[in-house]
C-alpha atoms as a PDB file:
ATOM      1  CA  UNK A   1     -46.857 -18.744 -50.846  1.00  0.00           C
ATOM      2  CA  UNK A   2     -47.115 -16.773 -47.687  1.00  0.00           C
ATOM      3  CA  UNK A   3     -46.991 -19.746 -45.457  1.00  0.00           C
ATOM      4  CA  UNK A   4     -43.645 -21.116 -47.396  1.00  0.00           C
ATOM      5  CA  UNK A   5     -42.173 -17.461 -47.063  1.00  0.00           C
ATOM      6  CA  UNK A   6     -43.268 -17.580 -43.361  1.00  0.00           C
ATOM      7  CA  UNK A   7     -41.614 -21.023 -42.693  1.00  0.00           C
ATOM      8  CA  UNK A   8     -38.231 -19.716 -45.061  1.00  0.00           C
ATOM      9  CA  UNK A   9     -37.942 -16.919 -42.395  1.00  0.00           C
ATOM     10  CA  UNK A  10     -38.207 -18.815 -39.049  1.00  0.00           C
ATOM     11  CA  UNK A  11     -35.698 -20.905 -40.586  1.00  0.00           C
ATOM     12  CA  UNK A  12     -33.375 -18.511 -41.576  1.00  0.00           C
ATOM     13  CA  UNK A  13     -33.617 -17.259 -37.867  1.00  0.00           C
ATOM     14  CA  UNK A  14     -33.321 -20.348 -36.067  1.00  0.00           C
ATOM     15  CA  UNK A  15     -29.792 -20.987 -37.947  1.00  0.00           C
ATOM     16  CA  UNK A  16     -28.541 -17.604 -36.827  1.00  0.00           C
ATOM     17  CA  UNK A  17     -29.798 -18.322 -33.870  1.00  0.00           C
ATOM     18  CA  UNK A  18     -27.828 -21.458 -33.622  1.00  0.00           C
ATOM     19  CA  UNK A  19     -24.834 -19.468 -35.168  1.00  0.00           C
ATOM     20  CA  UNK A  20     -24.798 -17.145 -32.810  1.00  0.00           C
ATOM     21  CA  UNK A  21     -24.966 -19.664 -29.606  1.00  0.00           C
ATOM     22  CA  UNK A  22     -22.075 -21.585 -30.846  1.00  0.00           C
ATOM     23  CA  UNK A  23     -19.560 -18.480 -31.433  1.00  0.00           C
ATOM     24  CA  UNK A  24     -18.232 -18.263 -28.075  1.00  0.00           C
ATOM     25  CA  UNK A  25     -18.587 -14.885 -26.520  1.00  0.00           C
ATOM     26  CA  UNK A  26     -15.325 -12.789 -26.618  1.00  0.00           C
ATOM     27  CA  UNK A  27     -14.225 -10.540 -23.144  1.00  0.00           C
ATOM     28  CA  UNK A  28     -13.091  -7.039 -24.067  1.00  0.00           C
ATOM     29  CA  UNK A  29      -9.817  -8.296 -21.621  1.00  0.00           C
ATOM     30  CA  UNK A  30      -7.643 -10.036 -23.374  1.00  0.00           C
ATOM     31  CA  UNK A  31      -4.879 -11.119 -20.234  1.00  0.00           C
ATOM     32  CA  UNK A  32      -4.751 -13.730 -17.584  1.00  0.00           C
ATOM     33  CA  UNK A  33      -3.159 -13.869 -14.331  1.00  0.00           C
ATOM     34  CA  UNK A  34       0.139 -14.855 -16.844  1.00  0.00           C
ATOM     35  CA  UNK A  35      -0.189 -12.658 -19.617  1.00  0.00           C
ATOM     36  CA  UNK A  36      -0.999  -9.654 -20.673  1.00  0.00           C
ATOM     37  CA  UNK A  37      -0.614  -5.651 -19.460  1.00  0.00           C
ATOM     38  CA  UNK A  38      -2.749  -4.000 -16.673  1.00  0.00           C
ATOM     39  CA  UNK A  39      -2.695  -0.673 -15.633  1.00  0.00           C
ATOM     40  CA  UNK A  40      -2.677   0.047 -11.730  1.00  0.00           C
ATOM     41  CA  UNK A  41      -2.524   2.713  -9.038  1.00  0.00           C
ATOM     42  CA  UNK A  42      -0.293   2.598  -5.802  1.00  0.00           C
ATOM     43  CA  UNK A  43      -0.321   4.707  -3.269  1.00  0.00           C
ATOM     44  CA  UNK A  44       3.508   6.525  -3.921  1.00  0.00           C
ATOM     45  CA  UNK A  45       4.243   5.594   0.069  1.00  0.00           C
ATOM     46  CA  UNK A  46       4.955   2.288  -0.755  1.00  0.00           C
ATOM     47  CA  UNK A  47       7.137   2.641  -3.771  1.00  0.00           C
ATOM     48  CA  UNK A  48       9.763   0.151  -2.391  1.00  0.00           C
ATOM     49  CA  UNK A  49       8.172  -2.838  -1.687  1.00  0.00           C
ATOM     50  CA  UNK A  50       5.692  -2.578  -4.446  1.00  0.00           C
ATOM     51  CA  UNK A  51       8.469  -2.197  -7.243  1.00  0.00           C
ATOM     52  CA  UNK A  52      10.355  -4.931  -5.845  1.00  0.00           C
ATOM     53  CA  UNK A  53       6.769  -6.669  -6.190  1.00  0.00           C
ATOM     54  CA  UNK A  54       6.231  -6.032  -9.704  1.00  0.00           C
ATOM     55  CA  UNK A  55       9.806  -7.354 -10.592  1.00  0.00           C
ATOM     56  CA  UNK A  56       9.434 -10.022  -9.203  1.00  0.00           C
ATOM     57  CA  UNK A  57       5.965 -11.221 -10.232  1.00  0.00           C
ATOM     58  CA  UNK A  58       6.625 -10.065 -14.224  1.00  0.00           C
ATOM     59  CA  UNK A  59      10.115 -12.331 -13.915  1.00  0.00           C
ATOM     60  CA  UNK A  60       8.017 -15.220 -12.821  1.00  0.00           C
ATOM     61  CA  UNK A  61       5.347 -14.648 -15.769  1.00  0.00           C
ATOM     62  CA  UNK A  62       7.577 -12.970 -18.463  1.00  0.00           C
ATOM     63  CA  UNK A  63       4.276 -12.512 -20.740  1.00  0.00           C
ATOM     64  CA  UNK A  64       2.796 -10.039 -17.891  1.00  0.00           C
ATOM     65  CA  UNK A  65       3.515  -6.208 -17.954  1.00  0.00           C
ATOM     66  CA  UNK A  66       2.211  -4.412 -14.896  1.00  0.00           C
ATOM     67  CA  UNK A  67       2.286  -0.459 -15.613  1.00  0.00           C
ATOM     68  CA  UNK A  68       1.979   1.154 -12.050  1.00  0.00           C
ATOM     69  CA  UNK A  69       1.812   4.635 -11.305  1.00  0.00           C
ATOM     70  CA  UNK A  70       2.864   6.219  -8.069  1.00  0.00           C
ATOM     71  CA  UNK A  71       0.472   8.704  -6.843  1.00  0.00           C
ATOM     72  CA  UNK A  72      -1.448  10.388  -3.737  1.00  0.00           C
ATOM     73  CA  UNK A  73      -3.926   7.927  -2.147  1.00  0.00           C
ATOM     74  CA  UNK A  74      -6.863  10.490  -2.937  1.00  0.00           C
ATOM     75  CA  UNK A  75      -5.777  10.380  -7.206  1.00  0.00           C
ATOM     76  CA  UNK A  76      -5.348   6.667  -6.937  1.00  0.00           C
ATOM     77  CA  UNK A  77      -8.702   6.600  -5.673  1.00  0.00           C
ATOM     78  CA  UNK A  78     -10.053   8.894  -8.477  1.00  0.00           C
ATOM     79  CA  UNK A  79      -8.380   6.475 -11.247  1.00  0.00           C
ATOM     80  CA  UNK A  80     -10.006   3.892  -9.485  1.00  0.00           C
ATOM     81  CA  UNK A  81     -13.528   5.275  -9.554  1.00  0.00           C
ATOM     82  CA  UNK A  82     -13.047   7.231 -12.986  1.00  0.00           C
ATOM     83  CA  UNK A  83     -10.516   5.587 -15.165  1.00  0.00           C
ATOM     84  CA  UNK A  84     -11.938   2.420 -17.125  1.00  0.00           C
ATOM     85  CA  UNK A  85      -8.674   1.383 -17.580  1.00  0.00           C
ATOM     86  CA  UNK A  86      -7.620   1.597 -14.012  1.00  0.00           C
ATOM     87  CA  UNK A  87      -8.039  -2.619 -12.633  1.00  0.00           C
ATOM     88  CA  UNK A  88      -6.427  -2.085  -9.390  1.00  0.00           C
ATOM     89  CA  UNK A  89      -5.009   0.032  -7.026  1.00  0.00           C
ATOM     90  CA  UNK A  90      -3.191  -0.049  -3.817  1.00  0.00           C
ATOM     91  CA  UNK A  91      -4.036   2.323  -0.756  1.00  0.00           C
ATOM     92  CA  UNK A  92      -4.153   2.161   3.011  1.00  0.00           C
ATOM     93  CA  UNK A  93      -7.818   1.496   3.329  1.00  0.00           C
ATOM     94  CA  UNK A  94     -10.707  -0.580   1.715  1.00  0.00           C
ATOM     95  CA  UNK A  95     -14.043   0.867   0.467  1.00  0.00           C
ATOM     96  CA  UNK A  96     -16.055   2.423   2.587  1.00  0.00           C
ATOM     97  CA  UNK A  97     -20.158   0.949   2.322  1.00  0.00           C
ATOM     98  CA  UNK A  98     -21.271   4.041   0.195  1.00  0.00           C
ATOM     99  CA  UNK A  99     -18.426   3.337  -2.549  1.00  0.00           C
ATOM    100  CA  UNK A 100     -19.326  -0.469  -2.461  1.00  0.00           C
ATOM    101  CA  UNK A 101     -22.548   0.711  -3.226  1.00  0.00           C
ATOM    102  CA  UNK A 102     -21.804   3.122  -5.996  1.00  0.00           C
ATOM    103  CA  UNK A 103     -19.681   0.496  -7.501  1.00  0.00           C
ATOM    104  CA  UNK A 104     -22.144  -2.371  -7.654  1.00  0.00           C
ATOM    105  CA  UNK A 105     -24.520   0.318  -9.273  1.00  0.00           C
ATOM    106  CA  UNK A 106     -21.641   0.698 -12.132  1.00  0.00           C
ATOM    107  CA  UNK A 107     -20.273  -2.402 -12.881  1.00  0.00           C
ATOM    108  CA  UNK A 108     -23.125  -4.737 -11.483  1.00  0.00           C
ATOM    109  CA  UNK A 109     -20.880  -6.419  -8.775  1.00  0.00           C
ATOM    110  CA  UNK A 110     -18.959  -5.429  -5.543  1.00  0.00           C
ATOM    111  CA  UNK A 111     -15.366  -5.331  -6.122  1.00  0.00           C
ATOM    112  CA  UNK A 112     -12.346  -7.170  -4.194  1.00  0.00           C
ATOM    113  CA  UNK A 113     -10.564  -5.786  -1.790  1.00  0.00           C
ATOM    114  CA  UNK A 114      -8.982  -6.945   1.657  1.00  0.00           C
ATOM    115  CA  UNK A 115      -5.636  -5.828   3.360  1.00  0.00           C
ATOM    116  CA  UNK A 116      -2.006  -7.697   2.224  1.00  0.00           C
ATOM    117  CA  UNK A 117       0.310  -6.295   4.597  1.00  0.00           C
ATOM    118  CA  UNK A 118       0.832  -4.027   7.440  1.00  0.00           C
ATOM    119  CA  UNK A 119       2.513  -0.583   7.299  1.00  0.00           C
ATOM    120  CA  UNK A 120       3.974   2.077  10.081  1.00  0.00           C
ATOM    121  CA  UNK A 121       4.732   5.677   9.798  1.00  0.00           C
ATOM    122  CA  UNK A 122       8.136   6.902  10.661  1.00  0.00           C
ATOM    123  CA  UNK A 123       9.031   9.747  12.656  1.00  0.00           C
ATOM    124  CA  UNK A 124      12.238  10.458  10.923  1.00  0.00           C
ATOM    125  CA  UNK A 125      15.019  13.509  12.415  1.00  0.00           C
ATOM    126  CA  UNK A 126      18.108  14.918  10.892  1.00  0.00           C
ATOM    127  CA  UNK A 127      21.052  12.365  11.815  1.00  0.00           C
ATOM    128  CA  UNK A 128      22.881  14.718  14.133  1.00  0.00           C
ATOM    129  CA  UNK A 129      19.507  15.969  16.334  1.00  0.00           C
ATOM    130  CA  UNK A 130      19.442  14.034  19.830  1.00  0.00           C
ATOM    131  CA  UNK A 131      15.869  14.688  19.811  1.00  0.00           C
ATOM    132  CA  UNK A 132      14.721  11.276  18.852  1.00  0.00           C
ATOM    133  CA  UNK A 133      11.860  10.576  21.776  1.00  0.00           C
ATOM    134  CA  UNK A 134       8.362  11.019  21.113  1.00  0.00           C
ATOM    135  CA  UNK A 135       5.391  10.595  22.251  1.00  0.00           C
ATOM    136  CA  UNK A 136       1.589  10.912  20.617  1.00  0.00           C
ATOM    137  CA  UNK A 137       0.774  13.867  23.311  1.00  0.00           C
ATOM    138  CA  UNK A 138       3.539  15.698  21.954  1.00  0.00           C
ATOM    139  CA  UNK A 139       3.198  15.042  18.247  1.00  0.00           C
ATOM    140  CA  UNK A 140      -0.377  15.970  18.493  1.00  0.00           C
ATOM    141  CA  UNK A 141       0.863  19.377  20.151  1.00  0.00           C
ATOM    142  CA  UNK A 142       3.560  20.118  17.437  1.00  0.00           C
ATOM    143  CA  UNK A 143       1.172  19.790  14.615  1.00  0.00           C
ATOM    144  CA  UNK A 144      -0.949  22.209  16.015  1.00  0.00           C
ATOM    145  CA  UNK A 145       1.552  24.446  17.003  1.00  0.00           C
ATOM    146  CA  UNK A 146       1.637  24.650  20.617  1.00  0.00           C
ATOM    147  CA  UNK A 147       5.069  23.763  21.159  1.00  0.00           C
ATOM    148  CA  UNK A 148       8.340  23.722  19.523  1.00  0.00           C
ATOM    149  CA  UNK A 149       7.597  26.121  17.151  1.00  0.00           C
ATOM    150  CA  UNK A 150      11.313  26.179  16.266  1.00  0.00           C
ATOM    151  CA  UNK A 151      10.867  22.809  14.718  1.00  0.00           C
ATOM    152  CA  UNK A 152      10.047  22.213  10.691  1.00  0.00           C
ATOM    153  CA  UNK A 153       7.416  18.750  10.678  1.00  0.00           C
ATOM    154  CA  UNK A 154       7.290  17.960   6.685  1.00  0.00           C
ATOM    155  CA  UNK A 155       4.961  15.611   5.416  1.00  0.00           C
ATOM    156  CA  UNK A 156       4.305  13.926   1.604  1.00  0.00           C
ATOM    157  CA  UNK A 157       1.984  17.100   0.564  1.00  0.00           C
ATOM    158  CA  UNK A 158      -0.802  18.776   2.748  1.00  0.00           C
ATOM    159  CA  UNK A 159      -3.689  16.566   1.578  1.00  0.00           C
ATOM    160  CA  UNK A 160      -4.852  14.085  -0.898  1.00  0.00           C
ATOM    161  CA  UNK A 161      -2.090  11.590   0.867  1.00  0.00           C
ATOM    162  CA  UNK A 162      -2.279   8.615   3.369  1.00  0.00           C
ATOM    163  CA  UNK A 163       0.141   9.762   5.620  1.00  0.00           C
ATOM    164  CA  UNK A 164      -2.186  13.001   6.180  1.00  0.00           C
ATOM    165  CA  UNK A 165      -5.057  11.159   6.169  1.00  0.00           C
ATOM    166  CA  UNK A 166      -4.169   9.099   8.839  1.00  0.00           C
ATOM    167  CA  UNK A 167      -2.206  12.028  11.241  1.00  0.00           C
ATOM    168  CA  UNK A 168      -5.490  13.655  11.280  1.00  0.00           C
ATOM    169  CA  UNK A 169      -7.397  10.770  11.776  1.00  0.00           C
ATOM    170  CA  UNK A 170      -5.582   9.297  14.146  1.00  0.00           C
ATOM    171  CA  UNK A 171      -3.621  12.398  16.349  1.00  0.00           C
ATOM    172  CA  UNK A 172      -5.281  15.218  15.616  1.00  0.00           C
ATOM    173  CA  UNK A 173      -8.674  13.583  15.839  1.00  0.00           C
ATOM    174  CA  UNK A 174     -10.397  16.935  15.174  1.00  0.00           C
ATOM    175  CA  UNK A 175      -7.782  19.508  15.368  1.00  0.00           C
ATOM    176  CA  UNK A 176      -6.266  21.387  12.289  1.00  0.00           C
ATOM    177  CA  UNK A 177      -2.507  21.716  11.162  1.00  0.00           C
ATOM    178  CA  UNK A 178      -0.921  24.967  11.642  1.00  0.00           C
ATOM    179  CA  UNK A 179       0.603  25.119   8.792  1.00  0.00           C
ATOM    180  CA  UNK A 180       2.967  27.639  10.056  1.00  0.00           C
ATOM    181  CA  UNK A 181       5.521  24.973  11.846  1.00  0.00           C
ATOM    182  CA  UNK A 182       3.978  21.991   9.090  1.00  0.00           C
ATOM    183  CA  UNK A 183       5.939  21.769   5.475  1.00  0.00           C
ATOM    184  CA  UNK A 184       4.755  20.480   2.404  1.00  0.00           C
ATOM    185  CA  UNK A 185       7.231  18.301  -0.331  1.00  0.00           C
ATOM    186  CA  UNK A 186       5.720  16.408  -3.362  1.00  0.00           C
ATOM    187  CA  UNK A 187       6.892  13.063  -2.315  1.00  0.00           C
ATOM    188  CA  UNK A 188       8.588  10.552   0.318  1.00  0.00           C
ATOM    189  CA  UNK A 189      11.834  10.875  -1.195  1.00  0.00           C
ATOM    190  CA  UNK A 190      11.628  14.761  -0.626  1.00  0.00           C
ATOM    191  CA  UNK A 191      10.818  14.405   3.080  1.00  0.00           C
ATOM    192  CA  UNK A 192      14.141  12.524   3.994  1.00  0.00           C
ATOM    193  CA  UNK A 193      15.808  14.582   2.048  1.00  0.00           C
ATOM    194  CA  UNK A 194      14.246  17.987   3.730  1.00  0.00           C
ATOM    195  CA  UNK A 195      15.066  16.371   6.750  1.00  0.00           C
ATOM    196  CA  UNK A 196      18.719  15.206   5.997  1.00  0.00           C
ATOM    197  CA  UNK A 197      19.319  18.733   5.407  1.00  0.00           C
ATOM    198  CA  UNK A 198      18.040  20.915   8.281  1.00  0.00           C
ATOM    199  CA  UNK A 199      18.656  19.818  11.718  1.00  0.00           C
ATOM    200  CA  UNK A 200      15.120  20.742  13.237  1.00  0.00           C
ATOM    201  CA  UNK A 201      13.335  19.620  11.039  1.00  0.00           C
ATOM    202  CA  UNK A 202      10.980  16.385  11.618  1.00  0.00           C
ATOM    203  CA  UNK A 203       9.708  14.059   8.443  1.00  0.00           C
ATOM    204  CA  UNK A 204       6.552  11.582   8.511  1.00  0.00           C
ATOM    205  CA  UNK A 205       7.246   8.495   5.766  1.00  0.00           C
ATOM    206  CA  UNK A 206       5.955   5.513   5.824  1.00  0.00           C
ATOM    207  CA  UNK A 207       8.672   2.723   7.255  1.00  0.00           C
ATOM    208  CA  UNK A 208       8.707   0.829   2.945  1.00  0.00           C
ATOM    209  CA  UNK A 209      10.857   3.749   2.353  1.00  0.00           C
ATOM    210  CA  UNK A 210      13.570   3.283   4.842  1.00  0.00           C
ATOM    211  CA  UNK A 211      13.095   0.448   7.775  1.00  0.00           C
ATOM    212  CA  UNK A 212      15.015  -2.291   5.373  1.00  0.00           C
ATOM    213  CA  UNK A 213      18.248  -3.098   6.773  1.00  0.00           C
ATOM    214  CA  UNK A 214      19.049  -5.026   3.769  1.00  0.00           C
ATOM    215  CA  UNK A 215      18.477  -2.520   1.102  1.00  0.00           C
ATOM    216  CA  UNK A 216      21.535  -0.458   0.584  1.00  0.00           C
ATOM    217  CA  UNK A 217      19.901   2.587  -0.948  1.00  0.00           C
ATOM    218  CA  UNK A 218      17.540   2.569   2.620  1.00  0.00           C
ATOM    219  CA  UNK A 219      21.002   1.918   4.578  1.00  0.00           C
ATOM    220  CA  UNK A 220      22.550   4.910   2.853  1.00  0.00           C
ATOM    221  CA  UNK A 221      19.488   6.903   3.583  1.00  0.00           C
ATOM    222  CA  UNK A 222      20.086   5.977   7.354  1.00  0.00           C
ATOM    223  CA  UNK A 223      23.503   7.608   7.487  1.00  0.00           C
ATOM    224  CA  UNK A 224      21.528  10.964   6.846  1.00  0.00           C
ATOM    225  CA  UNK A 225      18.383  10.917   9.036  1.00  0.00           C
ATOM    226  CA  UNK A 226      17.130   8.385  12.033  1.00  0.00           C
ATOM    227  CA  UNK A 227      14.155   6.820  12.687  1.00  0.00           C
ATOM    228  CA  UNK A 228      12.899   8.394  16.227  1.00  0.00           C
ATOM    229  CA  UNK A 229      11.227   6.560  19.191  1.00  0.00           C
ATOM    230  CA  UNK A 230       7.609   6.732  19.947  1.00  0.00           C
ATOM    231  CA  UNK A 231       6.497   5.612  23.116  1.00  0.00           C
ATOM    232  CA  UNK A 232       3.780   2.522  23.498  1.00  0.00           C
ATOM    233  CA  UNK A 233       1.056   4.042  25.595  1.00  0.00           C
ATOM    234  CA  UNK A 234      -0.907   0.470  25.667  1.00  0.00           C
ATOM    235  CA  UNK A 235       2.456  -1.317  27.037  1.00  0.00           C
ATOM    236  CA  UNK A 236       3.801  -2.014  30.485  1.00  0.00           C
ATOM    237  CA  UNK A 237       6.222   0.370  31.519  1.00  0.00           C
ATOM    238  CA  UNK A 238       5.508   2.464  28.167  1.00  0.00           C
ATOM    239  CA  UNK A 239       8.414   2.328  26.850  1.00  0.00           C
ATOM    240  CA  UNK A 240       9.550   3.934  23.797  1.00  0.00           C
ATOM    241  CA  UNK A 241       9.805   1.834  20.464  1.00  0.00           C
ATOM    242  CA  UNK A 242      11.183   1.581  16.900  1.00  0.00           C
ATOM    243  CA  UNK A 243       8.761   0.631  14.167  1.00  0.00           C
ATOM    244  CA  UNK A 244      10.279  -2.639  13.903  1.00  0.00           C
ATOM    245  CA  UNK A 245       8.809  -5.579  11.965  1.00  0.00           C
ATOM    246  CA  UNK A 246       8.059  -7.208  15.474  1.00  0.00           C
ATOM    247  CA  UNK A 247       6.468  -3.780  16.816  1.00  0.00           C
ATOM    248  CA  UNK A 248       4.240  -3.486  13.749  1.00  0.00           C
ATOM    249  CA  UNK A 249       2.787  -6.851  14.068  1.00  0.00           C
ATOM    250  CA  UNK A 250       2.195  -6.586  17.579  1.00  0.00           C
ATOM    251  CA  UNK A 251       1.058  -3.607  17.818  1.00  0.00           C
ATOM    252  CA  UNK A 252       3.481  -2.076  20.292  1.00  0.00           C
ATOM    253  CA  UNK A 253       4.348   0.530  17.786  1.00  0.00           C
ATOM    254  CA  UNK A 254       1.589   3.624  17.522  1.00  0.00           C
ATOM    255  CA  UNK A 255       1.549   4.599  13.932  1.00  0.00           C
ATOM    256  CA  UNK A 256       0.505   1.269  12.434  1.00  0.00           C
ATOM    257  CA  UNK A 257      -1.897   1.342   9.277  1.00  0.00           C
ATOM    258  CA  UNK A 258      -3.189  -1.321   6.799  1.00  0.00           C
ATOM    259  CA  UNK A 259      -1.998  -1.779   2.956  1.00  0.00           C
ATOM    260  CA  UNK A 260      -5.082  -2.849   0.981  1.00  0.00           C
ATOM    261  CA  UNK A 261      -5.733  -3.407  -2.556  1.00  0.00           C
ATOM    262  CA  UNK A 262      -9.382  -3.041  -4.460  1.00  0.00           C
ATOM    263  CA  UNK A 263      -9.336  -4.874  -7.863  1.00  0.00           C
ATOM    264  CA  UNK A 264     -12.593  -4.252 -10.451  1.00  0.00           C
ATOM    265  CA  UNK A 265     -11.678  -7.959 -11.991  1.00  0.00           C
ATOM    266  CA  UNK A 266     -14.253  -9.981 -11.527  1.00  0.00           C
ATOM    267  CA  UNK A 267     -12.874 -13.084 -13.810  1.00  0.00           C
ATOM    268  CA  UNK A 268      -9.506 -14.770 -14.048  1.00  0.00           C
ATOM    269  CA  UNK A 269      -6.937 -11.569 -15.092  1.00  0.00           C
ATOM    270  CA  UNK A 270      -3.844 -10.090 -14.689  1.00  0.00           C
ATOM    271  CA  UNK A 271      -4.477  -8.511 -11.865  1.00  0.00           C
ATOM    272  CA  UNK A 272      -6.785 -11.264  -9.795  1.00  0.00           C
ATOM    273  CA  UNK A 273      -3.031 -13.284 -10.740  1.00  0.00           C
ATOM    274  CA  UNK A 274      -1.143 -10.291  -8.771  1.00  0.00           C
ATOM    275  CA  UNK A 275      -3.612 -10.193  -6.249  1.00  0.00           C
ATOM    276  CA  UNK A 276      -2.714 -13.973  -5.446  1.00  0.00           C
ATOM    277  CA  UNK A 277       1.078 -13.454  -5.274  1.00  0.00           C
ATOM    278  CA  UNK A 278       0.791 -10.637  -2.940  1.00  0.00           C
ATOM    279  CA  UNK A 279      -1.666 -12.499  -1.110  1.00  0.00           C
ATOM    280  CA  UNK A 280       0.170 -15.960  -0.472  1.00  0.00           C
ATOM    281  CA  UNK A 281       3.908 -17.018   0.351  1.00  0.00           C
ATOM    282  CA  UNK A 282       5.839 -15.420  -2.625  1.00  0.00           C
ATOM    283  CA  UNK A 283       4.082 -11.793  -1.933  1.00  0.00           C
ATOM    284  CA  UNK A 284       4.350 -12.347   1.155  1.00  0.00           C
ATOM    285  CA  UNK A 285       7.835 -13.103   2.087  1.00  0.00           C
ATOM    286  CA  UNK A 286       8.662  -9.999   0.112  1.00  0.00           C
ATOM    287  CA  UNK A 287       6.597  -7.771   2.480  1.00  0.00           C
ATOM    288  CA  UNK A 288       8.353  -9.600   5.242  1.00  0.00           C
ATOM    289  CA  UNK A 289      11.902  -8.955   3.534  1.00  0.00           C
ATOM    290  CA  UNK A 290      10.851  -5.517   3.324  1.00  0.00           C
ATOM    291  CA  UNK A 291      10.422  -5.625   6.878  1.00  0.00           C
ATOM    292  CA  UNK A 292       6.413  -4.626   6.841  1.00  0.00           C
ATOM    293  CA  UNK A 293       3.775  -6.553   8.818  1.00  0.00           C
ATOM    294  CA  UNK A 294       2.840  -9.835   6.684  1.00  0.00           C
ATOM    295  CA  UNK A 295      -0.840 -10.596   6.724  1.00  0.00           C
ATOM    296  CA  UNK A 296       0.122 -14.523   6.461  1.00  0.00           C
ATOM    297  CA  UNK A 297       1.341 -16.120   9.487  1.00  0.00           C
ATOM    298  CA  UNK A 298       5.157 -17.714   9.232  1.00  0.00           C
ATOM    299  CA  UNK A 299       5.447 -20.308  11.901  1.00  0.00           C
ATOM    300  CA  UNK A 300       8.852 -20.174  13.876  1.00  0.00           C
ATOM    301  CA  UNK A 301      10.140 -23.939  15.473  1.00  0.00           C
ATOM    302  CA  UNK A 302      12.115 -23.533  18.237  1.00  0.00           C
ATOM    303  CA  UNK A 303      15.711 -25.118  17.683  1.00  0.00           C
ATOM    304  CA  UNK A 304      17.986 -26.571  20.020  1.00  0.00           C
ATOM    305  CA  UNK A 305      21.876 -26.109  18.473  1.00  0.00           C
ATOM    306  CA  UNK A 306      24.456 -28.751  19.745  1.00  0.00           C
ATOM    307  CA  UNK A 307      27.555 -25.881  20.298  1.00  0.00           C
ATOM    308  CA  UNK A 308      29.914 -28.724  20.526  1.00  0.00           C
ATOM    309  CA  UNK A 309      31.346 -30.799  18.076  1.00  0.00           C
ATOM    310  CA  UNK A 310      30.938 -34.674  18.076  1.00  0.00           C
ATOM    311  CA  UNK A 311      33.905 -36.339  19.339  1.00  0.00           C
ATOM    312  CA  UNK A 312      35.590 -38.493  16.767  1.00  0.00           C
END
């Protein structure tokens, strides 16, 4: 009796067992790189060309709804980090080797991240100041308050941002704001407009917000406030520059910086699917529309026009 109860039991086991093999295992994510809704994190500098983006991809895939929230680079970083529904963000830098490392400890694998475009920041002055030459020297001397004391510089908030992450990083290397002569406004939008109406004043965006000649809202924005020279310390002559398309990808211009984005997806979603488009021709054109630094290469042929026409 015990050996037939013994032999009932193993099986009864084996066929769950074999129940249990065959029922396919079923992901808690429910989209694919067509489908579905993803929430995601971008850093509120590039607003523009990320919207534009987003339209674009969810009119291509009208199953896919990607909810984005603008935000300081620091808070998209916390949602990244924090929020378990958070699959992407995108922010002017990559992980740094400690952050890999606390992320492979809580998910089990390193996410993806890699830059998709390149970015400048824009010294931008009311539209009436003839004070449009710069240099880093004397940047680096305003924000501390050494000079020009007369002069308002307003930036995207005081901390927690990219753009103030990478002035300190990369002109004041050390130094600290006085924040007697430096102004703080909750956004990008805020800046231009700070600067459009005081004549000494001096605003810090980044270049998404208003180097597109072809956008008519950044056009309008132009007849209020200019984009100012810096000059090109590692160029011949040093001239001063614009932060043209052409000076961002070459360099010439001093305020460039990387757009990156870090994705937790590990399998075929929603947002490995937006990842692609920004990463290949589609995303990529639009970056180049938008007059940003493309991280894909466009070939140029040269082209010799016949000006005349062909006799008859």
């Amino acid at each position: 009796m015990i050996r037939k109860q013994m032999a009932a039991g193993l099986a009864l086991m084996m066929l769950l067992l074999t129940a249990c093999q065959d029922e396919p295992v079923k992901s808690r994510f429910t989209d694919t790189p067509t489908s579905g809704t993803i929430n995601i994190s971008v850093d509120e500098s590039f607003r523009p060309v990320i919207e534009e983006q987003i339209r674009v991809y969810e009119a291509s895939y009208p199953g896919t709804h990607i909810n984005a929230t603008f935000k300081t680079e620091a808070d998209c970083l916390k949602d990244f980090f924090r929020d378990s529904l958070n699959r992407m963000v995108i922010v002017t830098r990559g992980l740094t080797a400690k952050e890999e490392r606390f992320m492979i400890d809580s998910l089990g694998y390193n996410p993806g991240w890699n830059e998709i475009a390149s970015d400048a920041i824009a010294v931008v002055i009311n539209s009436k100041s003839n004070d449009s030459l710069f240099t880093m020297g004397r940047l680096q001397q305003q924000l501390t308050g050494k000079i020009n004391r007369n002069q308002t510089i307003v930036f995207d908030g005081l901390n927690a941002t990219s753009t103030v992450r990478y002035i300190s990083d990369s002109i004041l290397r050390g130094e600290q704001f006085d924040t007697s002569v430096v102004k703080a406004t909750k956004n990008s939008q805020e800046v231009i407009d700070y600067v459009a109406q005081h004549e000494d004043a001096i605003g810090l965006v980044g270049i998404s917000w208003i180097g597109n000649p072809e956008d008519s809202a950044q056009v309008n924005l132009l007849k209020k406030v200019k984009i100012a020279f810096l000059q090109c310390d590692a160029c011949q002559g040093k001239p001063y520059v614009k932060p043209m398309q052409e000076s961002i990808l070459t360099r010439r211009y001093p305020l460039v910086r990387g757009l990156y984005y870090i994705t937790k997806e590990n399998f075929s979603g929603l947002g490995t699917g937006f990842v692609s488009f920004l990463k290949y021709e589609r995303g990529q054109l639009i970056f180049k529309r938008a007059y940003l630094g493309p991280v894909m290469g466009f070939g140029v042929r040269n082209v010799k026009i016949n000006e005349s026409l062909p006799k008859k």
